[in-house]
N, C-alpha and C. Protein backbone atom coordinates (compact mmCIF):
# COMPACT_ATOMS: atom_id res chain seq x y z
N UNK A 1 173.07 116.99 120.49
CA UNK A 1 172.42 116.78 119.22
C UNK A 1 171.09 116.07 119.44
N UNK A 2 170.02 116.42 119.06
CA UNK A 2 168.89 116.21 118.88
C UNK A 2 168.51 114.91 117.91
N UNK A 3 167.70 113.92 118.11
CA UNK A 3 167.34 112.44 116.86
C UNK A 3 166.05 113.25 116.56
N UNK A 4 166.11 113.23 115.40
CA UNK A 4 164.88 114.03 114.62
C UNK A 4 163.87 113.02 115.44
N UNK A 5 162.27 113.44 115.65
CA UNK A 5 161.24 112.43 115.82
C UNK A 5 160.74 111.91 114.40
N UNK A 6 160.23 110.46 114.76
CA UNK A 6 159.44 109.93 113.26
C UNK A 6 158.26 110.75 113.29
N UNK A 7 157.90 110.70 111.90
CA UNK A 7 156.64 111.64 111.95
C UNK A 7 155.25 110.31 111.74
N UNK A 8 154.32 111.09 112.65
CA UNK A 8 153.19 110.08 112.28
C UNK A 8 152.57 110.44 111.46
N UNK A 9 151.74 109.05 110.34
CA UNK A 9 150.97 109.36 108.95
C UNK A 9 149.82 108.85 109.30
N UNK A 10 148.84 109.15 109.00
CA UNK A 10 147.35 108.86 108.87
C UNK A 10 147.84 107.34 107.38
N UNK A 11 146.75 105.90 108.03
CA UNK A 11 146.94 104.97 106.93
C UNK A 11 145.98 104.07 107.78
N UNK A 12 145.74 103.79 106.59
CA UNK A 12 144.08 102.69 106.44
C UNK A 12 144.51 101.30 106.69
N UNK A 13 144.07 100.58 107.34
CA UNK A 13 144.54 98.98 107.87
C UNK A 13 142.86 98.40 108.03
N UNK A 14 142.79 97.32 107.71
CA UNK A 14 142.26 96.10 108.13
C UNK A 14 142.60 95.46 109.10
N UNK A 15 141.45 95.75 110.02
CA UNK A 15 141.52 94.30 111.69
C UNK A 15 141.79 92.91 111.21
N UNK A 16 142.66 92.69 111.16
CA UNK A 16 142.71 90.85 111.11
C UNK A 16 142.72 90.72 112.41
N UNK A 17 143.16 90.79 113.32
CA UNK A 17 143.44 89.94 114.71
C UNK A 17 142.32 90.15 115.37
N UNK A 18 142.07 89.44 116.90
CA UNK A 18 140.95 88.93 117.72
C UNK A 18 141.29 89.88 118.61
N UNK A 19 141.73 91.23 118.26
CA UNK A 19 141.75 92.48 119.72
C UNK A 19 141.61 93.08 118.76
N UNK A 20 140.49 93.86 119.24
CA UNK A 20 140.07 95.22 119.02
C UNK A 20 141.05 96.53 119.09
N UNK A 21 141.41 96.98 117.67
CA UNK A 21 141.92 98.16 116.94
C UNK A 21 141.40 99.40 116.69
N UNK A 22 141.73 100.69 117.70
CA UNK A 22 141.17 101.71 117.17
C UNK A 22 139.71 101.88 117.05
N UNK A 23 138.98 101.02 118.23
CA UNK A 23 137.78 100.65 118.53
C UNK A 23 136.92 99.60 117.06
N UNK A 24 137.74 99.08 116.23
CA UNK A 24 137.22 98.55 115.31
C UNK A 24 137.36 97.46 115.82
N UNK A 25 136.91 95.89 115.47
CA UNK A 25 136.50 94.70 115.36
C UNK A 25 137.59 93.91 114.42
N UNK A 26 137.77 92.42 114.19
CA UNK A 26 137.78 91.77 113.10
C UNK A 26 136.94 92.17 111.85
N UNK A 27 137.55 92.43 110.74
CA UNK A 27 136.73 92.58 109.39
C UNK A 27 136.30 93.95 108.94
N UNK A 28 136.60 94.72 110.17
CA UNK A 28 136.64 96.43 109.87
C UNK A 28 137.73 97.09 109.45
N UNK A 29 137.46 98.14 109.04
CA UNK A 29 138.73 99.07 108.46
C UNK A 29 138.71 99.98 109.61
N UNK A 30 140.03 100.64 110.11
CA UNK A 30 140.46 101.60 110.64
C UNK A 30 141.18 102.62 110.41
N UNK A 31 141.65 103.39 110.37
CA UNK A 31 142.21 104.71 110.59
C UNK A 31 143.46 104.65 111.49
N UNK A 32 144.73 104.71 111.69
CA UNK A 32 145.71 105.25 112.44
C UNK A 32 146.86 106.13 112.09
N UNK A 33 147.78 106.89 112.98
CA UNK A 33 148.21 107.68 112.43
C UNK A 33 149.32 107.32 113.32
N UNK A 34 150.51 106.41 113.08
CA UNK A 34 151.23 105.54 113.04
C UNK A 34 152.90 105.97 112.79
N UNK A 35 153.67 105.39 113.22
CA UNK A 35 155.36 106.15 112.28
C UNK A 35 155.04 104.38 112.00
N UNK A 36 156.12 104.76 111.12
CA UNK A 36 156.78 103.18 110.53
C UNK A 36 156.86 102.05 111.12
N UNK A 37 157.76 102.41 112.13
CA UNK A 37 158.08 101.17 113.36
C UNK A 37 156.50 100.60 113.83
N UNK A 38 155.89 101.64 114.29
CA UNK A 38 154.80 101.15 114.66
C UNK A 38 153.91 100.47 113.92
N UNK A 39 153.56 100.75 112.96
CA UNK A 39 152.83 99.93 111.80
C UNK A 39 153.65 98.85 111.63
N UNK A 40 154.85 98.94 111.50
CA UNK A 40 155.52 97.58 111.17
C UNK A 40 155.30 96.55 112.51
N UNK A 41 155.52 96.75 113.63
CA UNK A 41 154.93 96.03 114.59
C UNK A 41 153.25 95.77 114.92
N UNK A 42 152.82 96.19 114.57
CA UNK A 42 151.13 96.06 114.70
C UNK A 42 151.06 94.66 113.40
N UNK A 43 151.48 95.08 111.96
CA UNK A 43 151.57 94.09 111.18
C UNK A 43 152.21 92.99 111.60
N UNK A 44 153.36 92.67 112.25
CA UNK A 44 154.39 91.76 112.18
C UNK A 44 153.46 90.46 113.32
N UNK A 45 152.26 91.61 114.38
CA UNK A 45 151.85 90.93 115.08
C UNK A 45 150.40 90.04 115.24
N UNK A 46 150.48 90.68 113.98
CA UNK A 46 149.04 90.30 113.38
C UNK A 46 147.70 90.92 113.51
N UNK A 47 147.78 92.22 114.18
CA UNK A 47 146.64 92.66 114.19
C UNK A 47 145.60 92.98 112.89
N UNK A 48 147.05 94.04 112.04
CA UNK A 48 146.37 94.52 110.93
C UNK A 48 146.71 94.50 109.76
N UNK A 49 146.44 94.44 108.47
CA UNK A 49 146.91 94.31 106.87
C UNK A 49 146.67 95.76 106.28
N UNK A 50 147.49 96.16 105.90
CA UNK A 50 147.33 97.94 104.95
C UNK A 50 146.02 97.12 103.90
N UNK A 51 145.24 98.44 103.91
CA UNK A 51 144.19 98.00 102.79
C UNK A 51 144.82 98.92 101.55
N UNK A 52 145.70 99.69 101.49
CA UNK A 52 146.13 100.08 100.17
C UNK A 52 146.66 100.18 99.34
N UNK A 53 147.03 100.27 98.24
CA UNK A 53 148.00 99.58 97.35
C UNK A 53 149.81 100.03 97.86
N UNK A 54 150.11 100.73 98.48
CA UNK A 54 150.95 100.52 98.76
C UNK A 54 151.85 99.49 99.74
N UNK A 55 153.10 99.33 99.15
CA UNK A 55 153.78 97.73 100.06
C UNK A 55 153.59 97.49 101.48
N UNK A 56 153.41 96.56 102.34
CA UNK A 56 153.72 96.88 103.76
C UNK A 56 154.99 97.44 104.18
N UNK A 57 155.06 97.93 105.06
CA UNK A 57 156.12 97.91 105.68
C UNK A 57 156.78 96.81 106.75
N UNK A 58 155.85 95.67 106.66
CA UNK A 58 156.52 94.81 107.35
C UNK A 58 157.40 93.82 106.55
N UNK A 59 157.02 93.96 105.05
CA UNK A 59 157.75 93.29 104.22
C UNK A 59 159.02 93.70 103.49
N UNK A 60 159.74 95.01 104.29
CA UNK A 60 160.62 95.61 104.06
C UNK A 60 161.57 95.47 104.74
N UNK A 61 162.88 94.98 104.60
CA UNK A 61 164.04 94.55 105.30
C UNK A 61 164.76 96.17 105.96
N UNK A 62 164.65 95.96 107.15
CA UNK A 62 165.21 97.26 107.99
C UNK A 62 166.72 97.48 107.66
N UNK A 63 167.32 98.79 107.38
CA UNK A 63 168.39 98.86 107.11
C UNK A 63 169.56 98.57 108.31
């Protein structure tokens, strides 16, 4: 039996952290195309903040 793969989404983040994201800086917006887990770890670690109205996913309790 096969584990389906996560699918990656294109989603807009803000550099907060002091390493360079997706060749962006502190205070830039970026572009990545991310599964869940991964965005949820990039957030959890402080790199980046979703710039869009939808919730993080780091503020979502894993089932």
């Amino acid at each position: 039996m096969r584990i389906p793969r996560e699918v990656e989404k294109p989603r807009e983040f803000e550099v907060i952290g002091p390493k360079v994201v997706g060749g962006k800086t502190r205070g830039e917006r970026v572009t990545l195309a991310l599964t869940d887990a991964q965005e949820r770890a990039l957030i959890e670690a402080g790199h980046v903040r979703p710039v869009s109205d939808r919730p993080s996913l780091a503020d979502k309790k894993e089932d």
